[in-house]
N, C-alpha and C. Protein backbone atom coordinates (compact mmCIF):
# COMPACT_ATOMS: atom_id res chain seq x y z
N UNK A 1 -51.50 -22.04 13.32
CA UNK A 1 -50.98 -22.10 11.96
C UNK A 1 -50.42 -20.74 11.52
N UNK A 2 -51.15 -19.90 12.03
CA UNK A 2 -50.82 -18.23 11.59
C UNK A 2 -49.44 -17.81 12.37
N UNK A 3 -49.09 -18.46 13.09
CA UNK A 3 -47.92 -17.92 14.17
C UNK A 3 -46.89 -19.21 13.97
N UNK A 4 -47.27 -20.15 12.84
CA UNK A 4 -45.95 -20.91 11.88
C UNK A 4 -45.79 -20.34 11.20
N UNK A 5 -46.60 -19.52 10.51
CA UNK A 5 -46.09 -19.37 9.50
C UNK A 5 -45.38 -17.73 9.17
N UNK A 6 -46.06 -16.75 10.08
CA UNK A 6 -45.13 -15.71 10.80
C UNK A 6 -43.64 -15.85 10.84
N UNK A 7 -43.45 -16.99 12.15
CA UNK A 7 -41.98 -17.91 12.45
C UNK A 7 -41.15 -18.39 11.21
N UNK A 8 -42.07 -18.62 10.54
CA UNK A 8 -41.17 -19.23 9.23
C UNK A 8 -40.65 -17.84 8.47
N UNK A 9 -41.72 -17.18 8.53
CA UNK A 9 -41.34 -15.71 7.51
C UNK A 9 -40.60 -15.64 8.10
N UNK A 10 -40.22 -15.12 9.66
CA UNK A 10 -39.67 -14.75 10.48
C UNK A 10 -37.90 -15.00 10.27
N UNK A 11 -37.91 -16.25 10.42
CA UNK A 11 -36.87 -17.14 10.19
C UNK A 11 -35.90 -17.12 8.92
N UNK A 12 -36.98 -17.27 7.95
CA UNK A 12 -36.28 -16.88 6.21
C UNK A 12 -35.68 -15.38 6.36
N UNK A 13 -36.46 -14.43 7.12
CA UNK A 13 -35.86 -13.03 6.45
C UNK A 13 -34.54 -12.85 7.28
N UNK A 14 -34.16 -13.86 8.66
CA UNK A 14 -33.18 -13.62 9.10
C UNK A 14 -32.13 -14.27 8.71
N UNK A 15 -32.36 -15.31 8.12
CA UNK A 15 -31.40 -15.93 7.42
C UNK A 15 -30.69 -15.53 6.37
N UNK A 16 -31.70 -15.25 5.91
CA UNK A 16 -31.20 -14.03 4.65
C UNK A 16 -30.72 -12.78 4.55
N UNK A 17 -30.86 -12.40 5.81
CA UNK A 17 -30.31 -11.03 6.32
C UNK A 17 -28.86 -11.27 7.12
N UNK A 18 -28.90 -12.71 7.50
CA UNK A 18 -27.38 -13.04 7.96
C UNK A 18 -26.30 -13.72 6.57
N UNK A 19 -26.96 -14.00 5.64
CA UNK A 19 -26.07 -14.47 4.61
C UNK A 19 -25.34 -13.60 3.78
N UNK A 20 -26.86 -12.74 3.85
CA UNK A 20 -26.40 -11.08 3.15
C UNK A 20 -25.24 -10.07 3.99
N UNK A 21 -25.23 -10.12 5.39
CA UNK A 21 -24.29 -9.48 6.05
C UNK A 21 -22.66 -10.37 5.97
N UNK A 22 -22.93 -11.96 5.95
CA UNK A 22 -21.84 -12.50 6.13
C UNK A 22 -21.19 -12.19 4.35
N UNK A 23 -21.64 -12.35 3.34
CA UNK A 23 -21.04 -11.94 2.23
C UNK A 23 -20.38 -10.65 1.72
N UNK A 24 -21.30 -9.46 2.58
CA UNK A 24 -21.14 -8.36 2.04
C UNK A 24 -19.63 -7.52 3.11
N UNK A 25 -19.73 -8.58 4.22
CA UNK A 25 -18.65 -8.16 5.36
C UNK A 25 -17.58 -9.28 5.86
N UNK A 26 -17.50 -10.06 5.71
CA UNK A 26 -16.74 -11.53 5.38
C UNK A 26 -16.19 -11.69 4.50
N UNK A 27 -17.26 -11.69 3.37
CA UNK A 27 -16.29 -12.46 2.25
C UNK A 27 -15.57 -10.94 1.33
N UNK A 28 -14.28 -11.93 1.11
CA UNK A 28 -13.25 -11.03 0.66
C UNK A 28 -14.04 -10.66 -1.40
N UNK A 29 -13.56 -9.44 -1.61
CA UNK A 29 -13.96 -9.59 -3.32
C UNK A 29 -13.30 -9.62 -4.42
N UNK A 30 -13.61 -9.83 -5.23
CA UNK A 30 -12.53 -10.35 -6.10
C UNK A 30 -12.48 -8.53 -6.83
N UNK A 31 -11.29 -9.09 -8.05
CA UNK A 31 -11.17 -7.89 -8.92
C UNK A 31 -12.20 -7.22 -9.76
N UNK A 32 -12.53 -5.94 -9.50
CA UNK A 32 -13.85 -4.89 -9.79
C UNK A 32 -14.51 -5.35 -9.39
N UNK A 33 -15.03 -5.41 -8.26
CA UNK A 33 -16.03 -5.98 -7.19
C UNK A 33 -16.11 -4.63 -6.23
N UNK A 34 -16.98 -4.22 -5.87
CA UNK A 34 -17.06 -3.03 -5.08
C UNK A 34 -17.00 -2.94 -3.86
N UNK A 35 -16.19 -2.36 -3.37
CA UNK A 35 -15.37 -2.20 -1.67
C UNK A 35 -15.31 -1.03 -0.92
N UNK A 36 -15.07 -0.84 -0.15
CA UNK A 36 -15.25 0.15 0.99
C UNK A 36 -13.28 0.39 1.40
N UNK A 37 -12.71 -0.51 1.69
CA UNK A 37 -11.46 -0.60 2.33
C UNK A 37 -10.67 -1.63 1.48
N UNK A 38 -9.37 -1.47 1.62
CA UNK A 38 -8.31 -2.52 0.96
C UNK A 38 -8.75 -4.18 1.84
N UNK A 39 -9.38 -3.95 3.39
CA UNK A 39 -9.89 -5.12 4.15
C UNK A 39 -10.99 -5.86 3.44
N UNK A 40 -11.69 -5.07 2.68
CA UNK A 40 -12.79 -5.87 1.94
C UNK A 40 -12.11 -6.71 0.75
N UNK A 41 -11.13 -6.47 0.02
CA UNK A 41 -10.64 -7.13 -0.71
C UNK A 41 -9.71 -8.35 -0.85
N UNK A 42 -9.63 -8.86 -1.79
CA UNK A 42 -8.99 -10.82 -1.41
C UNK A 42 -7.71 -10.08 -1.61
N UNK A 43 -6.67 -10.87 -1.24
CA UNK A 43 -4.79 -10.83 -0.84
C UNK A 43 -4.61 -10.06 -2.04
N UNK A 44 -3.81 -9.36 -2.16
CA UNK A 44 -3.08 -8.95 -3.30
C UNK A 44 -3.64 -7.92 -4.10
N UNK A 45 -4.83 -7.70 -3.88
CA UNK A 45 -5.84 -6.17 -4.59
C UNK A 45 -6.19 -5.37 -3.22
N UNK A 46 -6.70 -4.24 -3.58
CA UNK A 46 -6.25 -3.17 -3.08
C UNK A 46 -7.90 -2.14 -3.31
N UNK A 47 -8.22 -1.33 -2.02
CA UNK A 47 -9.69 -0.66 -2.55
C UNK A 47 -9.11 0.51 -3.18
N UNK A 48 -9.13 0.73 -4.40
CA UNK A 48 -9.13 1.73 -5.57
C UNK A 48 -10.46 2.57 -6.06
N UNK A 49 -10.93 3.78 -5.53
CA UNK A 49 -12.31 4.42 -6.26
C UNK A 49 -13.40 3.66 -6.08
N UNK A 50 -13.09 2.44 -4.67
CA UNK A 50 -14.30 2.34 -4.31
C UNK A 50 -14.39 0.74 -4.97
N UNK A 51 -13.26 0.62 -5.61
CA UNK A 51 -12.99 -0.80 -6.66
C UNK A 51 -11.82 -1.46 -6.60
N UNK A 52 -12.18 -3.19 -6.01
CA UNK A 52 -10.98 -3.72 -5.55
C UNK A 52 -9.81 -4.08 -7.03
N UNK A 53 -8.33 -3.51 -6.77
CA UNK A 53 -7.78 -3.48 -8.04
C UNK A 53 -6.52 -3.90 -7.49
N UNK A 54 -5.97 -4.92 -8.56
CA UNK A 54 -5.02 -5.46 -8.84
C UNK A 54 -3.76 -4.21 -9.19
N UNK A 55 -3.88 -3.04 -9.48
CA UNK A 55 -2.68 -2.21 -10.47
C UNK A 55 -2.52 -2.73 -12.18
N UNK A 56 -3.07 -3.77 -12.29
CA UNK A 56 -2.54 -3.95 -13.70
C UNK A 56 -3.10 -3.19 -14.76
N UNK A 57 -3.07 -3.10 -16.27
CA UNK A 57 -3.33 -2.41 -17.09
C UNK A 57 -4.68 -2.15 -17.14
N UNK A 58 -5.31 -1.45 -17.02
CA UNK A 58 -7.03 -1.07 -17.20
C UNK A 58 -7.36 -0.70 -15.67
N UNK A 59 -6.70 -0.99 -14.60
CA UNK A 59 -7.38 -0.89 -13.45
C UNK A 59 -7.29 0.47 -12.54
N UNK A 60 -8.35 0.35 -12.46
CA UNK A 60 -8.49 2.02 -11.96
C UNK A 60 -7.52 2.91 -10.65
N UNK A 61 -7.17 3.90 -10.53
CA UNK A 61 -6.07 4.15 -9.98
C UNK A 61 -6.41 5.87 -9.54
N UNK A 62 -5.78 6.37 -8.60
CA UNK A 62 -5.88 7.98 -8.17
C UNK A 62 -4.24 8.54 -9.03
N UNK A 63 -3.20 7.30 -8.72
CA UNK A 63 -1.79 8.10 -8.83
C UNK A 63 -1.43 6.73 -9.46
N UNK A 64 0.27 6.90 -9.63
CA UNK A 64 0.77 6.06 -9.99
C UNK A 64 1.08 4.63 -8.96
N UNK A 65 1.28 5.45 -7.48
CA UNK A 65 1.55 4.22 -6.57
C UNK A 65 -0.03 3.22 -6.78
N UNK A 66 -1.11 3.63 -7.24
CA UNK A 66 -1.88 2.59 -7.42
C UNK A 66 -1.67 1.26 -8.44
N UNK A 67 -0.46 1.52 -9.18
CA UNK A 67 -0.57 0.68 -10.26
C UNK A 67 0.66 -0.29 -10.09
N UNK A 68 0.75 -1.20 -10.65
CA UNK A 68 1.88 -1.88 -10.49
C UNK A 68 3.14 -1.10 -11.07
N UNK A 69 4.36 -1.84 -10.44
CA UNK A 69 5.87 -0.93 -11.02
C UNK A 69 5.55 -0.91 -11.82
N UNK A 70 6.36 -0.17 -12.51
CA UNK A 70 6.54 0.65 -14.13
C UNK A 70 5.19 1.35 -15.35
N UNK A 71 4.29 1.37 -14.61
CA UNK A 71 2.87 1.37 -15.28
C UNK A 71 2.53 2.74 -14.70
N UNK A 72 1.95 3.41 -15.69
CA UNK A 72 1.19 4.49 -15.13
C UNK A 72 -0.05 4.65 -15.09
N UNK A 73 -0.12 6.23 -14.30
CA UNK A 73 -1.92 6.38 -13.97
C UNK A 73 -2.71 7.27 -15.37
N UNK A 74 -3.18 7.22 -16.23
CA UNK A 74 -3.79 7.86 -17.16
C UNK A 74 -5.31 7.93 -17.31
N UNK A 75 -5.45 9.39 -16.86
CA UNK A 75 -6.73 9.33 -17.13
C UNK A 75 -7.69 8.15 -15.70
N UNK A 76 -7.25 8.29 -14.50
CA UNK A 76 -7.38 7.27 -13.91
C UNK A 76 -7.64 5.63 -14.26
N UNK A 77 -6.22 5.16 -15.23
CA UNK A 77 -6.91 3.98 -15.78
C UNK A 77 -5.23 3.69 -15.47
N UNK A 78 -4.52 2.43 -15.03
CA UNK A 78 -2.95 2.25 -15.01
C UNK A 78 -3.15 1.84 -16.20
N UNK A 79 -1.87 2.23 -17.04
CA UNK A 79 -1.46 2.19 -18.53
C UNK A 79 0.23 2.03 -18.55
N UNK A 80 0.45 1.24 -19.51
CA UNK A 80 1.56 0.92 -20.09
C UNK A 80 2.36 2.17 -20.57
N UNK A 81 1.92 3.02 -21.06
CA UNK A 81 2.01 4.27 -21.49
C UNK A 81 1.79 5.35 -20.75
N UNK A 82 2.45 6.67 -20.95
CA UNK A 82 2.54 7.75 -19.97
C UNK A 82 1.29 8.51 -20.30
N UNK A 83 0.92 8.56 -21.87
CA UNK A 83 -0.74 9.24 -22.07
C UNK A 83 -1.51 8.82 -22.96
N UNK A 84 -2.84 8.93 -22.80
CA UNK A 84 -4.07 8.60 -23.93
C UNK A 84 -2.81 9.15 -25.72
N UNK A 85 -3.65 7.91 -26.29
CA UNK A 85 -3.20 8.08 -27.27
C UNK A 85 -4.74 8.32 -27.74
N UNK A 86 -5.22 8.62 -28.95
CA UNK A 86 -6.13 8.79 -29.95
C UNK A 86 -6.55 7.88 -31.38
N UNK A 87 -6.80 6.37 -30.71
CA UNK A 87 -6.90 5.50 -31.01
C UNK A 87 -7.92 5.71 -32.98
N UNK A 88 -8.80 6.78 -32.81
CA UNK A 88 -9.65 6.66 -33.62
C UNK A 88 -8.82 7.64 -34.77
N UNK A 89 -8.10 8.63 -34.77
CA UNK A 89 -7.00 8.90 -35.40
C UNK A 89 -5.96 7.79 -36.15
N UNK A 90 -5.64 7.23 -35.27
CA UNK A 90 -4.55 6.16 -36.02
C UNK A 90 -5.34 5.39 -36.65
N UNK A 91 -7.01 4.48 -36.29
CA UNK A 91 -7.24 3.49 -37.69
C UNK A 91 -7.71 4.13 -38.64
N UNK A 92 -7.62 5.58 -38.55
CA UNK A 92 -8.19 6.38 -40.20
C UNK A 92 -6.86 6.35 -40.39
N UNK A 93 -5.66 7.19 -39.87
CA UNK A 93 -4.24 7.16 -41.02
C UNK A 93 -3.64 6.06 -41.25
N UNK A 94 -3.71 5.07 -40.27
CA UNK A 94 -2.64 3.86 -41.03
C UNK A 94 -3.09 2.90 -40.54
N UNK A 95 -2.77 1.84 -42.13
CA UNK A 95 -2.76 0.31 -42.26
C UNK A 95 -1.87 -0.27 -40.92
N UNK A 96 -0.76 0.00 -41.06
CA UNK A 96 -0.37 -0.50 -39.76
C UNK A 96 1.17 0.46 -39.58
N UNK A 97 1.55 0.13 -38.14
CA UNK A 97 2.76 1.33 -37.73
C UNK A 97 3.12 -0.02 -36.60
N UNK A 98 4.98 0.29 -36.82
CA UNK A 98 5.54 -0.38 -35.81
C UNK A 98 6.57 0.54 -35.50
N UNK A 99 7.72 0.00 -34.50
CA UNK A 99 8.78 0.03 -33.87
C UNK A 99 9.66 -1.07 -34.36
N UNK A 100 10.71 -1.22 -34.57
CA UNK A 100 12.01 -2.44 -35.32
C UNK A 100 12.91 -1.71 -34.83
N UNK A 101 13.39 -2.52 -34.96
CA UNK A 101 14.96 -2.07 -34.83
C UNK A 101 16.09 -2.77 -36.56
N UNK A 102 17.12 -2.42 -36.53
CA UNK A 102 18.09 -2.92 -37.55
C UNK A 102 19.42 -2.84 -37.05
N UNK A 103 20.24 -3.69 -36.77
CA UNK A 103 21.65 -3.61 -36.48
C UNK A 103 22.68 -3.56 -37.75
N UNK A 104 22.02 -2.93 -38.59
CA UNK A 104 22.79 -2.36 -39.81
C UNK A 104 22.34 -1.48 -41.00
N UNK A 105 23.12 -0.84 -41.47
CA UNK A 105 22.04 -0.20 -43.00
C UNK A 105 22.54 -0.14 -43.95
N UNK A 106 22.36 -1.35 -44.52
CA UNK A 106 22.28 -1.52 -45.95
C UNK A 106 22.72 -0.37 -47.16
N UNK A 107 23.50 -0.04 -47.82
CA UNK A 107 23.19 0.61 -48.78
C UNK A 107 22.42 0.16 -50.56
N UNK A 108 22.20 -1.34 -50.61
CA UNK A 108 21.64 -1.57 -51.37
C UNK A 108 20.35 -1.89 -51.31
N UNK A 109 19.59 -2.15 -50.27
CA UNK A 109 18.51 -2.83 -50.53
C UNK A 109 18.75 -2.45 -48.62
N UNK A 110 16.66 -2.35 -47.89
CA UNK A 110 16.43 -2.24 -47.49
C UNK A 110 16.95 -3.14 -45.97
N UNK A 111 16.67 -2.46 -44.75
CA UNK A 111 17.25 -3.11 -43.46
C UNK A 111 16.48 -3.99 -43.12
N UNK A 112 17.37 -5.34 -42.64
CA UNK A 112 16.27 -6.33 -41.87
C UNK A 112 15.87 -5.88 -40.89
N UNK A 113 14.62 -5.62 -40.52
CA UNK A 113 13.90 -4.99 -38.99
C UNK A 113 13.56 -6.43 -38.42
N UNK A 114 13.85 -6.09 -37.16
CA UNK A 114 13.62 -7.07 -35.98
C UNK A 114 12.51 -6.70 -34.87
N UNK A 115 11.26 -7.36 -34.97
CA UNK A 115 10.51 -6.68 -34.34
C UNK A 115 10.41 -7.00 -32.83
N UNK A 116 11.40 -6.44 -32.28
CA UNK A 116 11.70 -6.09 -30.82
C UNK A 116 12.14 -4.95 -30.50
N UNK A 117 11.52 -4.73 -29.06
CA UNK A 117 11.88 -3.19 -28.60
C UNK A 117 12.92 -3.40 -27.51
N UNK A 118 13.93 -3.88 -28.01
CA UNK A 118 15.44 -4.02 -26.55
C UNK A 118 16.38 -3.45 -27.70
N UNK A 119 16.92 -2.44 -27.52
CA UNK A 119 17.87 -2.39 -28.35
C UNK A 119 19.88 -2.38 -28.23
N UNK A 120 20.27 -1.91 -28.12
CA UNK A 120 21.74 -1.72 -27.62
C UNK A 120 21.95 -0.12 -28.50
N UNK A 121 23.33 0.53 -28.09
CA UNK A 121 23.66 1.42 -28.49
C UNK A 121 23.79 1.56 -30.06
N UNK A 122 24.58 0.56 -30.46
CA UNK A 122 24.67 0.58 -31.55
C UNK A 122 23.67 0.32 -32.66
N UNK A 123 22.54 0.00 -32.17
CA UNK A 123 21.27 -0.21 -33.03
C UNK A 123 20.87 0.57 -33.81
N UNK A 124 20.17 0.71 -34.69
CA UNK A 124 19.41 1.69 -35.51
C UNK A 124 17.98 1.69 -34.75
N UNK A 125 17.00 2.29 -34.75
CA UNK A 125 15.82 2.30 -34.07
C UNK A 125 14.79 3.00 -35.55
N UNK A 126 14.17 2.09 -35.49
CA UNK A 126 13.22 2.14 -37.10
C UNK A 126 12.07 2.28 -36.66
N UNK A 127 11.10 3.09 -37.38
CA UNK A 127 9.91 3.14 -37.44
C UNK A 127 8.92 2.74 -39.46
N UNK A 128 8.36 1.68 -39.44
CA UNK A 128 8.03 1.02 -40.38
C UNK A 128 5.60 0.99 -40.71
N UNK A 129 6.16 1.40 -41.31
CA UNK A 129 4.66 1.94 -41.53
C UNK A 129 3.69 2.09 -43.19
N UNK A 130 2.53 1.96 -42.80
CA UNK A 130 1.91 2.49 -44.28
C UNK A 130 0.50 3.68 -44.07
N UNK A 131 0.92 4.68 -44.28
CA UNK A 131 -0.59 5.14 -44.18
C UNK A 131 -1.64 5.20 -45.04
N UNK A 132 -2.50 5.52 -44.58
CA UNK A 132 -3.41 4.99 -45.70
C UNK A 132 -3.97 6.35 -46.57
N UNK A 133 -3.81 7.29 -45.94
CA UNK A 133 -3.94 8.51 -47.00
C UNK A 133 -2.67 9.53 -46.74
N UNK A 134 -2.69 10.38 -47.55
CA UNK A 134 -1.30 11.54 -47.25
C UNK A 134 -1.32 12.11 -46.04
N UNK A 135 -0.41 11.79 -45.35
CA UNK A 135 -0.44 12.62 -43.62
C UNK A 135 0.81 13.48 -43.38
N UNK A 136 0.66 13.95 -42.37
CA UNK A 136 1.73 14.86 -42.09
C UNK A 136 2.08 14.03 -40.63
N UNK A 137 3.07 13.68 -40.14
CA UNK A 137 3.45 12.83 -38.94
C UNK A 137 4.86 13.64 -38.44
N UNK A 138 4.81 13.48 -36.94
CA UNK A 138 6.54 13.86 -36.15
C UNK A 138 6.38 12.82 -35.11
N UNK A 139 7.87 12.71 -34.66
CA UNK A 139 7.58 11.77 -33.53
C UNK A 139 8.60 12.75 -32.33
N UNK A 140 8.87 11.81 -31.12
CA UNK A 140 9.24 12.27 -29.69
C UNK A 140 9.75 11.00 -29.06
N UNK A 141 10.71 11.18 -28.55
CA UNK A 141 11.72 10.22 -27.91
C UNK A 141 11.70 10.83 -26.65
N UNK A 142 10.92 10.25 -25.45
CA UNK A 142 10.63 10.40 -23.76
C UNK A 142 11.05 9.47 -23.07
N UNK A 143 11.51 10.06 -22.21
CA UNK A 143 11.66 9.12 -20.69
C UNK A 143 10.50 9.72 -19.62
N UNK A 144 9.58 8.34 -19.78
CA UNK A 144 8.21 9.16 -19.04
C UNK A 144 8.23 8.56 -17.33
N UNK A 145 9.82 8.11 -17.21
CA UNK A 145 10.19 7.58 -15.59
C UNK A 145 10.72 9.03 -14.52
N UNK A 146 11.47 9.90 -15.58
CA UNK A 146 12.42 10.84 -15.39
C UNK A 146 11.97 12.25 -15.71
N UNK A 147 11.45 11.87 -16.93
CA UNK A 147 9.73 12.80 -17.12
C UNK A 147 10.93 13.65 -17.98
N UNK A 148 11.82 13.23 -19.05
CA UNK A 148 12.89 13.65 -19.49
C UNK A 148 12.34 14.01 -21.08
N UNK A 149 12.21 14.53 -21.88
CA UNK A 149 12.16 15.02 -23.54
C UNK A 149 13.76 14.56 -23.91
N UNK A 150 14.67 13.18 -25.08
CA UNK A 150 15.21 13.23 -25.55
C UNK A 150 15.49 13.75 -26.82
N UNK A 151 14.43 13.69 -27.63
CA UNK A 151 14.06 14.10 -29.29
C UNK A 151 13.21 14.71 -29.08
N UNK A 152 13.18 16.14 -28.73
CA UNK A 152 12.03 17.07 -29.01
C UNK A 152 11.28 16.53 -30.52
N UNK A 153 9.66 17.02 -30.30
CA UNK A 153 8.79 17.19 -31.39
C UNK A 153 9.71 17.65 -32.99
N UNK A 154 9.42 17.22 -33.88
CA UNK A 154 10.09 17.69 -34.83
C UNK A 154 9.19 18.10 -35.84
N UNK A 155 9.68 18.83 -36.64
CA UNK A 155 8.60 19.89 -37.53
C UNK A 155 8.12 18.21 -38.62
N UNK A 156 6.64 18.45 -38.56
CA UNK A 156 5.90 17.57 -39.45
C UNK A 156 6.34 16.85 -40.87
N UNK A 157 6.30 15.49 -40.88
CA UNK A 157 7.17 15.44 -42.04
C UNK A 157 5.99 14.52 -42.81
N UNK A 158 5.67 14.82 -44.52
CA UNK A 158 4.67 14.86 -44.98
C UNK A 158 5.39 13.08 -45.07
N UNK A 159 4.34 12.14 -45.72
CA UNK A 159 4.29 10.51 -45.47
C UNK A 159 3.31 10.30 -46.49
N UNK A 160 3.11 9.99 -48.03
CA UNK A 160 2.40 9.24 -48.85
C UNK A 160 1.59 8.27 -48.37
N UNK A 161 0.25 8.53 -48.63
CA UNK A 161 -0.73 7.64 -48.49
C UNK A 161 -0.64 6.11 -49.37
N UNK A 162 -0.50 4.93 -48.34
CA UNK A 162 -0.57 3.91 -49.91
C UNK A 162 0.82 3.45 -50.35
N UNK A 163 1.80 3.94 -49.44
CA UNK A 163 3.06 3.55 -49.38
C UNK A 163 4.04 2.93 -48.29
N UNK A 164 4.79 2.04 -48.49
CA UNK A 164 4.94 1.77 -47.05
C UNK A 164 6.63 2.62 -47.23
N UNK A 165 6.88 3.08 -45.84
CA UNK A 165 7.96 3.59 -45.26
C UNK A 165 8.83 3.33 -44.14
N UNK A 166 9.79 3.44 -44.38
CA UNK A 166 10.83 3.11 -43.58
C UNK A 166 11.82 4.15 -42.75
N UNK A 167 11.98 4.38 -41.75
CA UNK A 167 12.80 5.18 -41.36
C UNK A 167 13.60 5.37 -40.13
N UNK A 168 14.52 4.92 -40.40
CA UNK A 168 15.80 4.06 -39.67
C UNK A 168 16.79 5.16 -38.98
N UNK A 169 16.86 5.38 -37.78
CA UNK A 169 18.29 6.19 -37.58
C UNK A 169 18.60 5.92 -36.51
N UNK A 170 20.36 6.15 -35.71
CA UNK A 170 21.03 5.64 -34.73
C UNK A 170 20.33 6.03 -33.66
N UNK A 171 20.66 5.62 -32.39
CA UNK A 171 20.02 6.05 -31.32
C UNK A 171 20.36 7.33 -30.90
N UNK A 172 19.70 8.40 -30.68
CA UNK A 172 19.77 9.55 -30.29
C UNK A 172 20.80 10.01 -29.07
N UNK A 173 21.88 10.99 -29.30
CA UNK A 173 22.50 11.42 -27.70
C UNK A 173 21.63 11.76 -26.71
N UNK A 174 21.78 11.07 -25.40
CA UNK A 174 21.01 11.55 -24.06
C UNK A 174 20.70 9.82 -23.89
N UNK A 175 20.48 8.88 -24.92
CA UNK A 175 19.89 7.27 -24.82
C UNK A 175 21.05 7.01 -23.70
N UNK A 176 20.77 6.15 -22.19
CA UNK A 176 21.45 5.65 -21.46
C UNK A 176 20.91 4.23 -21.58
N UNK A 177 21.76 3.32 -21.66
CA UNK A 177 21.77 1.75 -21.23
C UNK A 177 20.85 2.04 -19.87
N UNK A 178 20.23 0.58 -19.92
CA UNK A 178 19.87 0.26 -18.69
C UNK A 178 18.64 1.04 -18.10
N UNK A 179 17.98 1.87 -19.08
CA UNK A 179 16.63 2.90 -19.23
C UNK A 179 15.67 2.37 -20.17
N UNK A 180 14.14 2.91 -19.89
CA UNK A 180 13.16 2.83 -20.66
C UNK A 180 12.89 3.61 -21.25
N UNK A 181 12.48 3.97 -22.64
CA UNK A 181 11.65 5.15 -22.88
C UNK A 181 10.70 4.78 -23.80
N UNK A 182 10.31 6.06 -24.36
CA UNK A 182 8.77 5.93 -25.09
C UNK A 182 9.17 6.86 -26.54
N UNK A 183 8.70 5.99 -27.74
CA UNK A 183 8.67 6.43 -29.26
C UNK A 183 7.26 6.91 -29.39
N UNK A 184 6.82 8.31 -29.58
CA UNK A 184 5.60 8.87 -29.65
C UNK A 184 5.71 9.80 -31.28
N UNK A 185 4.39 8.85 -31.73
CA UNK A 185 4.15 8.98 -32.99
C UNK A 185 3.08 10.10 -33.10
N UNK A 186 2.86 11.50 -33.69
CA UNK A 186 2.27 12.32 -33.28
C UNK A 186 1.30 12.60 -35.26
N UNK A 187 0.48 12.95 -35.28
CA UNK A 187 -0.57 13.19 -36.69
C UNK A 187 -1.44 13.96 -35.78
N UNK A 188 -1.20 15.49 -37.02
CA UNK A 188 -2.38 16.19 -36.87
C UNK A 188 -2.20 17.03 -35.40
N UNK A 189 -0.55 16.56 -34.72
CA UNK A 189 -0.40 17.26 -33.07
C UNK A 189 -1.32 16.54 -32.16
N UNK A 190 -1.55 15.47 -32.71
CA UNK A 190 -2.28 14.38 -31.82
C UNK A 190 -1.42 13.09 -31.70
N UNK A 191 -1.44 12.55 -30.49
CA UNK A 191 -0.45 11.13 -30.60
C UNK A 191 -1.53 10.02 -30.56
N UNK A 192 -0.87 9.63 -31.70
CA UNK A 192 -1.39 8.52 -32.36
C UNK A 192 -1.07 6.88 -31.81
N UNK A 193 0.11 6.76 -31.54
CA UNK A 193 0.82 5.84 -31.29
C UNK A 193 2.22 6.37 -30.06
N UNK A 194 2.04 5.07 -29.18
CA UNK A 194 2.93 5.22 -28.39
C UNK A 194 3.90 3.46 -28.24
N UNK A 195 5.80 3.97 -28.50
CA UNK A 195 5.57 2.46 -28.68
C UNK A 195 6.83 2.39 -27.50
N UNK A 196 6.66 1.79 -25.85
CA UNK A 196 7.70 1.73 -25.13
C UNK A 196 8.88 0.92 -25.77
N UNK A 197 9.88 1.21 -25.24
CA UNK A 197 11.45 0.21 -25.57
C UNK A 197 12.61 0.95 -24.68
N UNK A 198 13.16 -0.22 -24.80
CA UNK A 198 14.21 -0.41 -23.69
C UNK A 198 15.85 -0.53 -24.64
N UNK A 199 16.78 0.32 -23.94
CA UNK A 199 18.12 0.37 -24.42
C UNK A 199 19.12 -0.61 -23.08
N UNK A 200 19.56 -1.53 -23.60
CA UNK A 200 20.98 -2.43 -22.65
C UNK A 200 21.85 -2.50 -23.07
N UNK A 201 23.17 -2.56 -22.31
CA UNK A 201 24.41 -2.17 -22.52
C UNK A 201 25.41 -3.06 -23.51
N UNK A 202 24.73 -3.89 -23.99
CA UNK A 202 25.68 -4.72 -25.03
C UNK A 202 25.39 -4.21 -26.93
């Protein structure tokens, strides 16, 4: 009886020691599942820091070739954006902040904004906002593909708390059709907001 039941121990711990090897070296892992090699991972992810990763937004990365096209590496995290913005900054200054565009400007009464970021040459490119106390704000027009500065930083321009604002102007010289860039909203010399958009040739 003592040498069944040995055999049986015997038996369970190898079984279990072969299920454990066939999972941990067989089976493929899914996304953030922890890996050794791009071989440990299922089709299409990749061993990243030790972590099987897709490239998409949040997924961990050394460089940019870790991330999918057009996405970058920040802070080892792939991001839509070229850098950390300062998330806890922007919900103290503002109710809310966009990107619009307007394909005209009004002299009587305010521009219809279209809230899409494709614009054409002839567009106006608007930034539409309310903050919620008196701030001082500049923004920056980048090409973070080309790693290009179009609209240098501009000296701080003060913004009423409690008001909403509008501020509309043509697309800047250096804008090429058929490019991406980045509208960087800066408070305090901190960027607050980052909003990508794209210029096409019609």
């Amino acid at each position: 009886m003592k040498k069944f039941i040995i055999g049986l121990v015997s038996t369970l711990f190898i079984l279990i020691f072969a299920i454990f090897v066939f999972y941990n070296f067989t089976q493929k892992k899914a996304e953030g599942e922890n890996c050794k090699t791009d071989q440990n991972c299922q089709s299409g992810l990749k061993c990243v820091m030790n972590v099987c990763s897709s490239g998409k937004p949040t997924s961990p990365c050394l460089s940019e070739k870790d991330c999918l096209e057009g996405l970058f590496c920040v802070k080892n995290k792939c991001s839509e954006v070229s850098e950390e913005i300062d998330g806890k900054l922007f919900r103290e200054s503002f109710a809310f902040l966009r990107l619009a565009k307007a394909t005209e400007m009004p002299t009587d009464r305010p521009p219809e904004l279209q809230a899409i970021r494709i614009f054409s040459l002839r567009d106006y490119l608007c930034l539409e906002g309310e903050p919620l106390k008196d701030i001082k704000m500049a923004f920056e027009i980048y090409n973070p593909y080309d790693k290009v500065v179009i609209v240098s930083k501009e000296v701080p321009k003060e913004q009423k708390g409690g008001f909403r604002f509008i501020d509309c102007k043509p697309l800047p010289l250096g804008i090429v059709p058929g490019k991406k860039y980045e509208y960087k909203v800066y408070v305090e010399d901190k960027v607050v907001a980052i909003f990508p958009f794209e210029v096409i040739e019609k």
